[in-house]
C-alpha atoms as a PDB file:
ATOM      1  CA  UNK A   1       7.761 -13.704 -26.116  1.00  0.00           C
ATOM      2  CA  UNK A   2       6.309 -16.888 -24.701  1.00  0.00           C
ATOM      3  CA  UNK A   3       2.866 -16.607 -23.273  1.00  0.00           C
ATOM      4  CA  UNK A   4       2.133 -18.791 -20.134  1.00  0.00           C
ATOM      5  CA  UNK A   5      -0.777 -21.316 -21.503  1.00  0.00           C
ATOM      6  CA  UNK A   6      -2.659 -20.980 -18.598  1.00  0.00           C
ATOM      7  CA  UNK A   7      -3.242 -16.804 -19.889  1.00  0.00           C
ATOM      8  CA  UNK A   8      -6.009 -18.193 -21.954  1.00  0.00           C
ATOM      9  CA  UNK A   9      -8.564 -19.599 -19.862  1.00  0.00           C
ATOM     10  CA  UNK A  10     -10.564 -17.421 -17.079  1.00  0.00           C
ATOM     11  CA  UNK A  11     -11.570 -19.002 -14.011  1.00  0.00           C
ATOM     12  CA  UNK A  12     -15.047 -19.308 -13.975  1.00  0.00           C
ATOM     13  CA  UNK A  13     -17.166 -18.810 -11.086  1.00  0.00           C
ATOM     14  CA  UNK A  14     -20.084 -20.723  -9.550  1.00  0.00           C
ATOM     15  CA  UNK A  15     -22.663 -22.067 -11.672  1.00  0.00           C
ATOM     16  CA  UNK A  16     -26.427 -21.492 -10.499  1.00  0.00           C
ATOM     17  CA  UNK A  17     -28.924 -24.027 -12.709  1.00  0.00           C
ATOM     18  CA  UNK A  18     -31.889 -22.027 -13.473  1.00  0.00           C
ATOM     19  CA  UNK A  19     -35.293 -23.283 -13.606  1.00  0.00           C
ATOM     20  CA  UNK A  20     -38.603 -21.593 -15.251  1.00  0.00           C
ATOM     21  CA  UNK A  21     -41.973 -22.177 -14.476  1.00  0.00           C
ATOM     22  CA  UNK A  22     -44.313 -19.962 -16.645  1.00  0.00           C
ATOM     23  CA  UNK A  23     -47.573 -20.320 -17.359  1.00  0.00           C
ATOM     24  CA  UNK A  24     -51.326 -21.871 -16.573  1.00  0.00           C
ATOM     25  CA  UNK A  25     -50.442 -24.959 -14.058  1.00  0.00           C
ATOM     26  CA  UNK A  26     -51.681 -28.152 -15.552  1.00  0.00           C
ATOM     27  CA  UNK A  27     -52.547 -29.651 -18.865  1.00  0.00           C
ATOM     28  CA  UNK A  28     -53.607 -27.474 -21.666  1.00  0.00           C
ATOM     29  CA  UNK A  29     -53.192 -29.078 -25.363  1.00  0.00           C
ATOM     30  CA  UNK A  30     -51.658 -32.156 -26.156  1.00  0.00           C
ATOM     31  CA  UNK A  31     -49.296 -29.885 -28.451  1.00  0.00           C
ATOM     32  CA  UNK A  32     -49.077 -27.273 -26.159  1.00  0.00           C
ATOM     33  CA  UNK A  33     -48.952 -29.033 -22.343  1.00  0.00           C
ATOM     34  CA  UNK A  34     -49.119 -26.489 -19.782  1.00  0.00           C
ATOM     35  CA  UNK A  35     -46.902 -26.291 -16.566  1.00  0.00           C
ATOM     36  CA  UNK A  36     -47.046 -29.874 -15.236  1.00  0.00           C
ATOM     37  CA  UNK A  37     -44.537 -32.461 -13.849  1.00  0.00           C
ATOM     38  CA  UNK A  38     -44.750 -34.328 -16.497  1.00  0.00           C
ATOM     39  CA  UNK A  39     -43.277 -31.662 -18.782  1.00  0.00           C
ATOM     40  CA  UNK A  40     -40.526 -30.517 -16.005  1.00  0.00           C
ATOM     41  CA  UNK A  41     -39.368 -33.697 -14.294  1.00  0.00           C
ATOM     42  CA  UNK A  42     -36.547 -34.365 -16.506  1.00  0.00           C
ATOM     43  CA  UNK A  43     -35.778 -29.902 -16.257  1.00  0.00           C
ATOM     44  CA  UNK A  44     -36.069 -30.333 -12.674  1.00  0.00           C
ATOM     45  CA  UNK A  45     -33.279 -33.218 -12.433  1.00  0.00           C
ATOM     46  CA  UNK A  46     -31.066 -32.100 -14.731  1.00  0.00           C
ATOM     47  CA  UNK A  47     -30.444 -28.668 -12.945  1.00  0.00           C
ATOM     48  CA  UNK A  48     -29.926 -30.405  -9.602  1.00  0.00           C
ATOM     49  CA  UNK A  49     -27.440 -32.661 -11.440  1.00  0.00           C
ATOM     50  CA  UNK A  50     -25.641 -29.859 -12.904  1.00  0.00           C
ATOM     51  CA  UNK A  51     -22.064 -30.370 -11.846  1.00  0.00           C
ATOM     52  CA  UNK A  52     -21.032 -27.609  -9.674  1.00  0.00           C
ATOM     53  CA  UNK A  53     -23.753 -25.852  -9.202  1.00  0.00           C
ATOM     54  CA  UNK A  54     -23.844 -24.097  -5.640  1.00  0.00           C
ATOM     55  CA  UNK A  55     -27.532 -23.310  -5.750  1.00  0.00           C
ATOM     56  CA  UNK A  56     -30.742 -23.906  -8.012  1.00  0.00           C
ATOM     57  CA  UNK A  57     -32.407 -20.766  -8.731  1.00  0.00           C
ATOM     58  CA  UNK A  58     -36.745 -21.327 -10.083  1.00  0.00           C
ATOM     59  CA  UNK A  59     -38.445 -18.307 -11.725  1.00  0.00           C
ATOM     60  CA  UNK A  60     -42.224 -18.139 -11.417  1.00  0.00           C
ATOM     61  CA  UNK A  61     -44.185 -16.476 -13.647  1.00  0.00           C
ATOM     62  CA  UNK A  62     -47.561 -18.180 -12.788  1.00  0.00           C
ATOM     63  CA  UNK A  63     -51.812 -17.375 -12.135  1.00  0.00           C
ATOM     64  CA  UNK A  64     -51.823 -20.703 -10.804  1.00  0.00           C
ATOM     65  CA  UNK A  65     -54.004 -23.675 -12.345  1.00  0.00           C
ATOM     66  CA  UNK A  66     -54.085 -27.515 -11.006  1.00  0.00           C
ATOM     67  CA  UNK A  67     -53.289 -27.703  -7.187  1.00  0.00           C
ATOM     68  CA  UNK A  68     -52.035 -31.473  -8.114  1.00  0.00           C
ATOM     69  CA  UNK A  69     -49.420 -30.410 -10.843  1.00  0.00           C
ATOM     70  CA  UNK A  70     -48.441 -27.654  -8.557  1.00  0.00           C
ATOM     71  CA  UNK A  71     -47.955 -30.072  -5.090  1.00  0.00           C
ATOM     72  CA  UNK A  72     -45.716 -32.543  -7.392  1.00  0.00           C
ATOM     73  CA  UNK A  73     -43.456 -30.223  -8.850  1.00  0.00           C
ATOM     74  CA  UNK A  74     -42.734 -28.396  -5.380  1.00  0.00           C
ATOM     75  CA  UNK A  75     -42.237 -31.980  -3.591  1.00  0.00           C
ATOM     76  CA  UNK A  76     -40.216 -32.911  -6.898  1.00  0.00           C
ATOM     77  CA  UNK A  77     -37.641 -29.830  -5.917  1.00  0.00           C
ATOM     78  CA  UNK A  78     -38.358 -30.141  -2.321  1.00  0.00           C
ATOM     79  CA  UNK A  79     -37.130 -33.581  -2.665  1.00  0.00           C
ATOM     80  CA  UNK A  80     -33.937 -33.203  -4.530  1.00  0.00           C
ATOM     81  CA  UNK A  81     -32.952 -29.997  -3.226  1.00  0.00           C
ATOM     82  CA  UNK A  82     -32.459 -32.141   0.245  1.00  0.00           C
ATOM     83  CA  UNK A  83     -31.151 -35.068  -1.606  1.00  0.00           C
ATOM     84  CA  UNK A  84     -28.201 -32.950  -3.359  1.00  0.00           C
ATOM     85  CA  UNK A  85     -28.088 -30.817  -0.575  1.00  0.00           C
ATOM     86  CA  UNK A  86     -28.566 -27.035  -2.454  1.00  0.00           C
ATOM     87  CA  UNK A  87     -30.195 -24.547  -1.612  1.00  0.00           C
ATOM     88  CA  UNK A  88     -33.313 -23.045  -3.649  1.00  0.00           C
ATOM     89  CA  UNK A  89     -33.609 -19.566  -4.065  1.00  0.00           C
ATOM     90  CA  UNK A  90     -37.283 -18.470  -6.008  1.00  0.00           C
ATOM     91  CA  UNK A  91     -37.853 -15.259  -8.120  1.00  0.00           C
ATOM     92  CA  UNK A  92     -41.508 -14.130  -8.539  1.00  0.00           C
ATOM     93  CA  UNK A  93     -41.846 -12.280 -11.628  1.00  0.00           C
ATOM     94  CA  UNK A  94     -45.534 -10.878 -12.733  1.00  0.00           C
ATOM     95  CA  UNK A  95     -47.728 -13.500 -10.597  1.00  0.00           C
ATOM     96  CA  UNK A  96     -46.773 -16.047  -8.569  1.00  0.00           C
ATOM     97  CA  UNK A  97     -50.495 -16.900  -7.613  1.00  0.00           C
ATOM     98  CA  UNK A  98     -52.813 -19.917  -5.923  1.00  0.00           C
ATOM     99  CA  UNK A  99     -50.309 -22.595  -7.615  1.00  0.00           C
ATOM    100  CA  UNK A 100     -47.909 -20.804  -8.535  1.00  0.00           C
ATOM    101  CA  UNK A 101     -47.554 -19.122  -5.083  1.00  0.00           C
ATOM    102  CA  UNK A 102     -47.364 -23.391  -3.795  1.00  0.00           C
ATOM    103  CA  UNK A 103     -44.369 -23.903  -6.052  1.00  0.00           C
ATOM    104  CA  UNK A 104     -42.670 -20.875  -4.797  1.00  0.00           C
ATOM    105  CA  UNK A 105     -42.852 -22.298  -1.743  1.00  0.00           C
ATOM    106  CA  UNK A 106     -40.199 -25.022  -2.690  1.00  0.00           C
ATOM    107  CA  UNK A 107     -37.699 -22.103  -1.869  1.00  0.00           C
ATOM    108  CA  UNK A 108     -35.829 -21.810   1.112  1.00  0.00           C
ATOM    109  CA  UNK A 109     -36.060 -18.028  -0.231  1.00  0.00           C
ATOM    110  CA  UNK A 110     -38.511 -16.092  -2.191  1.00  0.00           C
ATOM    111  CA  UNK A 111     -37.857 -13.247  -3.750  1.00  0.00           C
ATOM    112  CA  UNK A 112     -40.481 -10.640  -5.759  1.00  0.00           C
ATOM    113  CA  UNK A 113     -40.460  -7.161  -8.006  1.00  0.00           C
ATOM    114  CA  UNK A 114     -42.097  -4.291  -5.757  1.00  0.00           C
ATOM    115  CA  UNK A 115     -45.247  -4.676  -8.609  1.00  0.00           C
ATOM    116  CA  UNK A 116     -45.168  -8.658  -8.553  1.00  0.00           C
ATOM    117  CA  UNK A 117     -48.730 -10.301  -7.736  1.00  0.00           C
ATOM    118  CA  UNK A 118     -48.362 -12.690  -5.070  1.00  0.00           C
ATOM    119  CA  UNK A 119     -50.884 -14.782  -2.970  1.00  0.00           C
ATOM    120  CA  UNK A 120     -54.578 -15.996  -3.899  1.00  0.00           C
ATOM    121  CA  UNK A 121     -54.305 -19.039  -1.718  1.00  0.00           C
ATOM    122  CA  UNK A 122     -57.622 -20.799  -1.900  1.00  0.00           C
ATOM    123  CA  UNK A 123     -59.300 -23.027  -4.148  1.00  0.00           C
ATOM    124  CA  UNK A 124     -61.585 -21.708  -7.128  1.00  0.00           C
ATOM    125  CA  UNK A 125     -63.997 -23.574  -9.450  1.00  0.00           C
ATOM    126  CA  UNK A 126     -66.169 -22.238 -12.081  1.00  0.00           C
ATOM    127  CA  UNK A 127     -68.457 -22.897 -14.836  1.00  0.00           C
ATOM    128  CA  UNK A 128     -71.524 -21.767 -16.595  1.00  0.00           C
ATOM    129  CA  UNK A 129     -75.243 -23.166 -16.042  1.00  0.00           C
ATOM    130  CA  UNK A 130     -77.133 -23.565 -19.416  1.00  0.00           C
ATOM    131  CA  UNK A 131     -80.472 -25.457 -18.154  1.00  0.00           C
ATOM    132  CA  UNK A 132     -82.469 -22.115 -18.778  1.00  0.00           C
ATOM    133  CA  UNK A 133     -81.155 -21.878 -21.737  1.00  0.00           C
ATOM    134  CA  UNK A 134     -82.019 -25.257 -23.973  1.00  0.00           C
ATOM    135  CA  UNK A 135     -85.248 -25.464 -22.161  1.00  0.00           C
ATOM    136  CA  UNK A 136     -85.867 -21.913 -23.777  1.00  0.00           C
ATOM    137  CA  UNK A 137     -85.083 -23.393 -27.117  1.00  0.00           C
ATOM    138  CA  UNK A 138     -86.211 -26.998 -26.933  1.00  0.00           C
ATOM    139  CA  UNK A 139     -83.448 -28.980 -26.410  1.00  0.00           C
ATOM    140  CA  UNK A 140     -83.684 -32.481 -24.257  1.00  0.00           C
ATOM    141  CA  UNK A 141     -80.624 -33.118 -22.724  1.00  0.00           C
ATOM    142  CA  UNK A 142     -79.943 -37.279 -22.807  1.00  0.00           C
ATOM    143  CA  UNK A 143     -78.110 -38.663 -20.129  1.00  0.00           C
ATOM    144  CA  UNK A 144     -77.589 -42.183 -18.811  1.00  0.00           C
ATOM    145  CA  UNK A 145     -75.333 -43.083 -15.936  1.00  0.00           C
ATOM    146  CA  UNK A 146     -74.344 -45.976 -12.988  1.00  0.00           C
ATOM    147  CA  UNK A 147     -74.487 -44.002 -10.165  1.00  0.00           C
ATOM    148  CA  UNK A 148     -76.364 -41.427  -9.196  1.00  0.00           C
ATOM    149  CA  UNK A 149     -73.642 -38.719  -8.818  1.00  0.00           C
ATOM    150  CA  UNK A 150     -72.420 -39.311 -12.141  1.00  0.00           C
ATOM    151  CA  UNK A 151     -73.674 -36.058 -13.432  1.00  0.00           C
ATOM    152  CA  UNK A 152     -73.171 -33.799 -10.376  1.00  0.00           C
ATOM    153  CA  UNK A 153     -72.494 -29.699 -11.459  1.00  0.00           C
ATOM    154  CA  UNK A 154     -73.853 -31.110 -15.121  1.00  0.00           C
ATOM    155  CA  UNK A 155     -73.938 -27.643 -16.595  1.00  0.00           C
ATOM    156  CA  UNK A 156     -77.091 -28.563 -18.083  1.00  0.00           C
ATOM    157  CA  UNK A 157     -79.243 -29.501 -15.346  1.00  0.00           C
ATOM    158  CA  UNK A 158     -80.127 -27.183 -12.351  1.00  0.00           C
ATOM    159  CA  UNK A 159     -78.008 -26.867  -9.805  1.00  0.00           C
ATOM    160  CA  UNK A 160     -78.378 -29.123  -6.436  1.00  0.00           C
ATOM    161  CA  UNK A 161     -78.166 -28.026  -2.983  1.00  0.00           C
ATOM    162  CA  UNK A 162     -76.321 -31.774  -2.058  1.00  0.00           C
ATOM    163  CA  UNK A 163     -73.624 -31.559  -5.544  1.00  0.00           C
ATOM    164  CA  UNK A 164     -72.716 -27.779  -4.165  1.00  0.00           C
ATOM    165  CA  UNK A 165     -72.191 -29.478  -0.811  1.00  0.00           C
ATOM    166  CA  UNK A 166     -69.564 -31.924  -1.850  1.00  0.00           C
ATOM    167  CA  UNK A 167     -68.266 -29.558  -4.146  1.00  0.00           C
ATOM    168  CA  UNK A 168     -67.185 -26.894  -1.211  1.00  0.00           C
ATOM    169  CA  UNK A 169     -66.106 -29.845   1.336  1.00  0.00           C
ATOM    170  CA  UNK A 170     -63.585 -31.390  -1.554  1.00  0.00           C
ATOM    171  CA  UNK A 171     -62.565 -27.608  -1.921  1.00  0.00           C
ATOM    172  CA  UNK A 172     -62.330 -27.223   1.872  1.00  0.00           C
ATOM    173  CA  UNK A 173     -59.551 -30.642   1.552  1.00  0.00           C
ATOM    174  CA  UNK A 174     -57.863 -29.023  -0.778  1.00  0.00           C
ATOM    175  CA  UNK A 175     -57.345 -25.619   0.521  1.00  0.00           C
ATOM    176  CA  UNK A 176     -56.324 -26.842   4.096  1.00  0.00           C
ATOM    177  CA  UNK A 177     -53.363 -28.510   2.033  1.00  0.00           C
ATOM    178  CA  UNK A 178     -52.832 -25.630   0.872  1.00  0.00           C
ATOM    179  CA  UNK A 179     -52.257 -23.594   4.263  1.00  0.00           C
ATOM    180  CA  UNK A 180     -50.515 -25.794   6.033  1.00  0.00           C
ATOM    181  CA  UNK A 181     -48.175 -26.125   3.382  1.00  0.00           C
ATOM    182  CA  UNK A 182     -47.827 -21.810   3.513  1.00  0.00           C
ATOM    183  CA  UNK A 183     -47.801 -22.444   7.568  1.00  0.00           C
ATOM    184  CA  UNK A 184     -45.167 -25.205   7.451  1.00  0.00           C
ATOM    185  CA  UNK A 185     -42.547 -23.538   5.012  1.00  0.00           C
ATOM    186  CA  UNK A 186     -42.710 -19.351   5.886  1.00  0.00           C
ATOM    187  CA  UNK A 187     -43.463 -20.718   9.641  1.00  0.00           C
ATOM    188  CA  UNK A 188     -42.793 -17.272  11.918  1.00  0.00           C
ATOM    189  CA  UNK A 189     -42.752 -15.059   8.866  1.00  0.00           C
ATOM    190  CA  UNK A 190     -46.077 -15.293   8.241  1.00  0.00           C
ATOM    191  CA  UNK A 191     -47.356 -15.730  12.241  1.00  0.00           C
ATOM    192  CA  UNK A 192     -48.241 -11.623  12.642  1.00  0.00           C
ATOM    193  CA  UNK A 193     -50.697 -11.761   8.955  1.00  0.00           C
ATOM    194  CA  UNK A 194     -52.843 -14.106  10.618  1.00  0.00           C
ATOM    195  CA  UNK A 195     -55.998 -15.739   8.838  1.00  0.00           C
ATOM    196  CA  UNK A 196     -56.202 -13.133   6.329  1.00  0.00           C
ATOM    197  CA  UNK A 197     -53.362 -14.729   4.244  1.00  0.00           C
ATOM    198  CA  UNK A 198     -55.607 -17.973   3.030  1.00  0.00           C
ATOM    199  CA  UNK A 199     -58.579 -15.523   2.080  1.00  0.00           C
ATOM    200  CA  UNK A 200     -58.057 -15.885  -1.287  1.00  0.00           C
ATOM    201  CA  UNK A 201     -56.816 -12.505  -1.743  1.00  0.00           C
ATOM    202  CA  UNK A 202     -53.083 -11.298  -2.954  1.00  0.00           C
ATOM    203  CA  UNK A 203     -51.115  -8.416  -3.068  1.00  0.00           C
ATOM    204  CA  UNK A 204     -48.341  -6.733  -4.289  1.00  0.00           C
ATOM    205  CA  UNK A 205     -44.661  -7.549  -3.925  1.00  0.00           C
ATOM    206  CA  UNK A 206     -44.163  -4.898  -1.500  1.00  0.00           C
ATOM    207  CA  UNK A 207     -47.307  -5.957   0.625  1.00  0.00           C
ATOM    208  CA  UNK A 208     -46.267  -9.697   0.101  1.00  0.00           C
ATOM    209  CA  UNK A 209     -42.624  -8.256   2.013  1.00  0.00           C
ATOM    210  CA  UNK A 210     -44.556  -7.214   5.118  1.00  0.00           C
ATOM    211  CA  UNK A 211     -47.049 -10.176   5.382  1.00  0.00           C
ATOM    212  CA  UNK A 212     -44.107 -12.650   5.903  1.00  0.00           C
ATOM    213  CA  UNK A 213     -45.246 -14.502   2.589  1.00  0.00           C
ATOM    214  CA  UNK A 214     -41.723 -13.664   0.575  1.00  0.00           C
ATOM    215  CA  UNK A 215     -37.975 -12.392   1.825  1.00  0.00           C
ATOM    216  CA  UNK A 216     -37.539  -9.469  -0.109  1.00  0.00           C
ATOM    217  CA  UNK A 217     -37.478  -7.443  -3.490  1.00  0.00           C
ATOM    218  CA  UNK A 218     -34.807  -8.843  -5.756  1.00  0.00           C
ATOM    219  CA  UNK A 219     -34.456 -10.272  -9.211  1.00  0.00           C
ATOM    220  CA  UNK A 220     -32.171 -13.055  -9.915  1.00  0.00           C
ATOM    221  CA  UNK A 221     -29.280 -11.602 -11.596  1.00  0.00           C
ATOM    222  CA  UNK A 222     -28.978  -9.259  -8.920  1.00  0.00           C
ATOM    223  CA  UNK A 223     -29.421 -11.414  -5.577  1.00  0.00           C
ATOM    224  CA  UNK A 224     -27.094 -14.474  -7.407  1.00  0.00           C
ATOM    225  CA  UNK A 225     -24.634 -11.868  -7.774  1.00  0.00           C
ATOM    226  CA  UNK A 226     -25.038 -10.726  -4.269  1.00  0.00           C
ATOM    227  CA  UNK A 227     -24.948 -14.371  -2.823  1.00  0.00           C
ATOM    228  CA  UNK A 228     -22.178 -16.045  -5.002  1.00  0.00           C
ATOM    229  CA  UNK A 229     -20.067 -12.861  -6.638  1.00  0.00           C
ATOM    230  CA  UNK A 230     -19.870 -11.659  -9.442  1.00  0.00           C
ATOM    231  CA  UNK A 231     -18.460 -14.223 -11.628  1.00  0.00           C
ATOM    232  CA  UNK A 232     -21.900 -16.257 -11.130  1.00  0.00           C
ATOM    233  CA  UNK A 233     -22.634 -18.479 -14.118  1.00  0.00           C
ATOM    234  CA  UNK A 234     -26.801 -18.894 -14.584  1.00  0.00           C
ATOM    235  CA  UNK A 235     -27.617 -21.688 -16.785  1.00  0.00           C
ATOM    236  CA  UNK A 236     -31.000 -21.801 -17.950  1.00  0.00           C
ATOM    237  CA  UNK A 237     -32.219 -25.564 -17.980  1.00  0.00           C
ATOM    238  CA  UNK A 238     -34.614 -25.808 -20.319  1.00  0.00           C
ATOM    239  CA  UNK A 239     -37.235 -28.713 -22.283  1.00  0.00           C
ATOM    240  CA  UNK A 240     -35.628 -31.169 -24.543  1.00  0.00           C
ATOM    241  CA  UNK A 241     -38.004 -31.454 -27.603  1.00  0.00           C
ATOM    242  CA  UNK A 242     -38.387 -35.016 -29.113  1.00  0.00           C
ATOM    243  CA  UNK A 243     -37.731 -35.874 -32.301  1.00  0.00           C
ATOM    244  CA  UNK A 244     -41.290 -36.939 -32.582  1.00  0.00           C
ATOM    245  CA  UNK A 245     -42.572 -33.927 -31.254  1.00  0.00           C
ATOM    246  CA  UNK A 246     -40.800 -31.684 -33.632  1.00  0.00           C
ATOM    247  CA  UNK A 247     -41.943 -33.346 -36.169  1.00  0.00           C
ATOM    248  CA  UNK A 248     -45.327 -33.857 -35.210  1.00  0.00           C
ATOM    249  CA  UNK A 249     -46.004 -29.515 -34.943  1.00  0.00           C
ATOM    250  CA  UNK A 250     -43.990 -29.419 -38.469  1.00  0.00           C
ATOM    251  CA  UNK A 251     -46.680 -31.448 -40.139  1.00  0.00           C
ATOM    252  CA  UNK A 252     -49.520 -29.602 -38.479  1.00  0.00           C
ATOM    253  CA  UNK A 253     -47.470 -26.429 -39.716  1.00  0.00           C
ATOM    254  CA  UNK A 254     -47.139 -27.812 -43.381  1.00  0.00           C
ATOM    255  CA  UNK A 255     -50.583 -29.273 -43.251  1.00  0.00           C
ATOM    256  CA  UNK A 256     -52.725 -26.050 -41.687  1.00  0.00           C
ATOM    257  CA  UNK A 257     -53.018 -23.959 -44.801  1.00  0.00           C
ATOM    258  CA  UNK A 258     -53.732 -26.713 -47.339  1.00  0.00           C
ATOM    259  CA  UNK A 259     -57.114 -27.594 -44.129  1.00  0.00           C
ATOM    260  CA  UNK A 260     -57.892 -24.163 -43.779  1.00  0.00           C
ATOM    261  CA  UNK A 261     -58.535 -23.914 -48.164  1.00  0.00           C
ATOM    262  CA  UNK A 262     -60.618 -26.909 -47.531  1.00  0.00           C
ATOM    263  CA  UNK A 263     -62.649 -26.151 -45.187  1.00  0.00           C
ATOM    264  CA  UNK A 264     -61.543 -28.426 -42.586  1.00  0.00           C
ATOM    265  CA  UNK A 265     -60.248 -27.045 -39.023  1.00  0.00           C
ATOM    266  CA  UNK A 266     -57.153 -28.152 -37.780  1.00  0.00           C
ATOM    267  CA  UNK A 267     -57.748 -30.220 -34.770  1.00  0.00           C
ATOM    268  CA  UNK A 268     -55.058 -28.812 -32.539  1.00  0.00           C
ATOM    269  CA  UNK A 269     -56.391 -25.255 -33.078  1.00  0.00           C
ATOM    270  CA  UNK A 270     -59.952 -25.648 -31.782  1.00  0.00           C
ATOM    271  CA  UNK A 271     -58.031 -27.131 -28.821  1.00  0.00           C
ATOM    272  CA  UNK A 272     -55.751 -24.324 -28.354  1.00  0.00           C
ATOM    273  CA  UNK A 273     -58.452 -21.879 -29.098  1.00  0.00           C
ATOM    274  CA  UNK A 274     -60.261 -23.137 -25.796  1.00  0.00           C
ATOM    275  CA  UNK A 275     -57.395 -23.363 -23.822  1.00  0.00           C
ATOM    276  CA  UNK A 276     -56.154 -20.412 -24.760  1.00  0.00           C
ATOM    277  CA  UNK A 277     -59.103 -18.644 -22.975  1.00  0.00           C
ATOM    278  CA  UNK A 278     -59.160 -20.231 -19.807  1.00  0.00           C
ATOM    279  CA  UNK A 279     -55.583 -19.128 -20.041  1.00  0.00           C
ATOM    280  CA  UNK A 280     -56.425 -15.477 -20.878  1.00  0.00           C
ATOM    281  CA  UNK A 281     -59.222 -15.983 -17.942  1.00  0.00           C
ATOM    282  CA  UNK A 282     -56.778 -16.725 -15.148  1.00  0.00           C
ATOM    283  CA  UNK A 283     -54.236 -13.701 -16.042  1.00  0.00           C
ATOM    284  CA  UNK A 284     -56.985 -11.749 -16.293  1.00  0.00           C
ATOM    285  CA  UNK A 285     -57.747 -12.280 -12.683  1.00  0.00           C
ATOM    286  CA  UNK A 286     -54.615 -10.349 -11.920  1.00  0.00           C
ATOM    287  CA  UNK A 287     -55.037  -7.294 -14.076  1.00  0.00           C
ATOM    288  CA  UNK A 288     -52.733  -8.829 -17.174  1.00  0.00           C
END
């Protein structure tokens, strides 16, 4: 019996490029970069380039992190989204927080988990003051500069009344960005929360719902399926490693243990050992 060729092939169904953004916002190690557009660009235009595709769907699993990273990667999807004419569907999935709430705003929808974090939109920064300290034990602190606000919010000198000044008037710039970008893109969704949404605080999925600041409780699977059918295809897009880089963490791999018998710290590692706790600092912000 002859079996029509055709009988071996499916049809496939629409093809959604996925996007992931996960992560501190923003530079981290030079081994292990953080969220930034300089790690996503090429992501970014290879899922809107996916032939095909019927939508781009972005995943955000961000506290937040550099409000400059975070304003070029939603105007990077912002921008091709209109160019290639698709719309952008966004799925919150523990936090999508300060900048990671901005690039969720690249989507014409947003979509969260009843439990997701959502919100914090305001401007934070933070440090430590250690003048008290090396006085206590002796220590001069050496400084020369042009320009006498060289060494404004120097941890090691007491604070100043003018430095705290311009500190909270750059943060005042930045955080009216930041609302009327939230004003511009949820418009009259968000017109009932008033002033209370760029507090600073956040809230749960299910809060987020009411407040106007997200569409509804979904995942992606689920509302892609809902949108497009069944037969959806999601293709993850994902980071092309070079060849340099591959080889570059191979030799730090083959070289650590031979460093660590002499004595000698790896450099990467005291890097990633820093970063790694502002990392931990901003989840922790959120309860994770």
């Amino acid at each position: 019996m002859r079996i029509p060729f055709s009988r071996f092939f499916t049809r496939s169904g629409p093809v959604v490029p996925v996007l992931r953004f996960a992560g501190p916002i923003g530079a981290v190690t030079p081994l292990r970069p953080g969220v930034s557009l300089a790690t996503m660009a090429g992501v970014i235009h290879r899922a809107f380039a996916m032939k095909g595709a019927k939508a781009v769907a972005v995943q955000v699993n961000s506290p937040g992190g550099s409000p400059v990273q975070s304003m070029l990667i939603y105007r990077r999807i912002r921008d091709l989204a209109d160019e290639k004419g698709l719309p952008v569907y966004v799925f919150a999935e523990d936090v999508a927080a300060s900048g990671g709430y901005l690039i969720a705003l690249a989507g014409d929808e947003i979509y969260v988990d009843a439990s997701s974090i959502v919100g914090s939109i305001g401007v934070v920064a933070s440090g430590f003051g250690f003048d008290k300290a090396i006085k206590r034990f002796g220590i001069e602190r050496r400084v020369y500069t042009a320009g006498e606000n060289k060494v404004a919010l120097d941890p090691f000198q007491p604070e100043k009344a003018d430095d705290i000044e311009r500190l909270k008037e750059l943060q005042g710039d930045v955080h009216e960005t930041f609302i009327d970008l939230v004003k511009e893109r949820r418009g009259r969704r968000i017109k009932n929360a008033g002033d209370r949404l760029f507090t600073g605080e956040f809230w749960s999925g299910k809060k987020a719902v009411e407040l106007g600041l997200v569409d509804g409780i979904s995942d992606l699977r689920s509302k892609m399926r809902e949108l497009l059918g069944k037969k959806v295809k999601l293709r993850l897009v994902t980071p092309k490693r070079s060849l340099f880089s591959r080889r570059l963490r191979g030799v730090f791999s083959r070289g650590s243990d031979e460093m660590a018998d002499s004595g000698i710290l790896e450099p990467s590692l005291a890097d990633d050992l820093i970063s790694a706790v502002e990392a931990r600092a901003l989840w922790s912000r959120f309860g994770l």
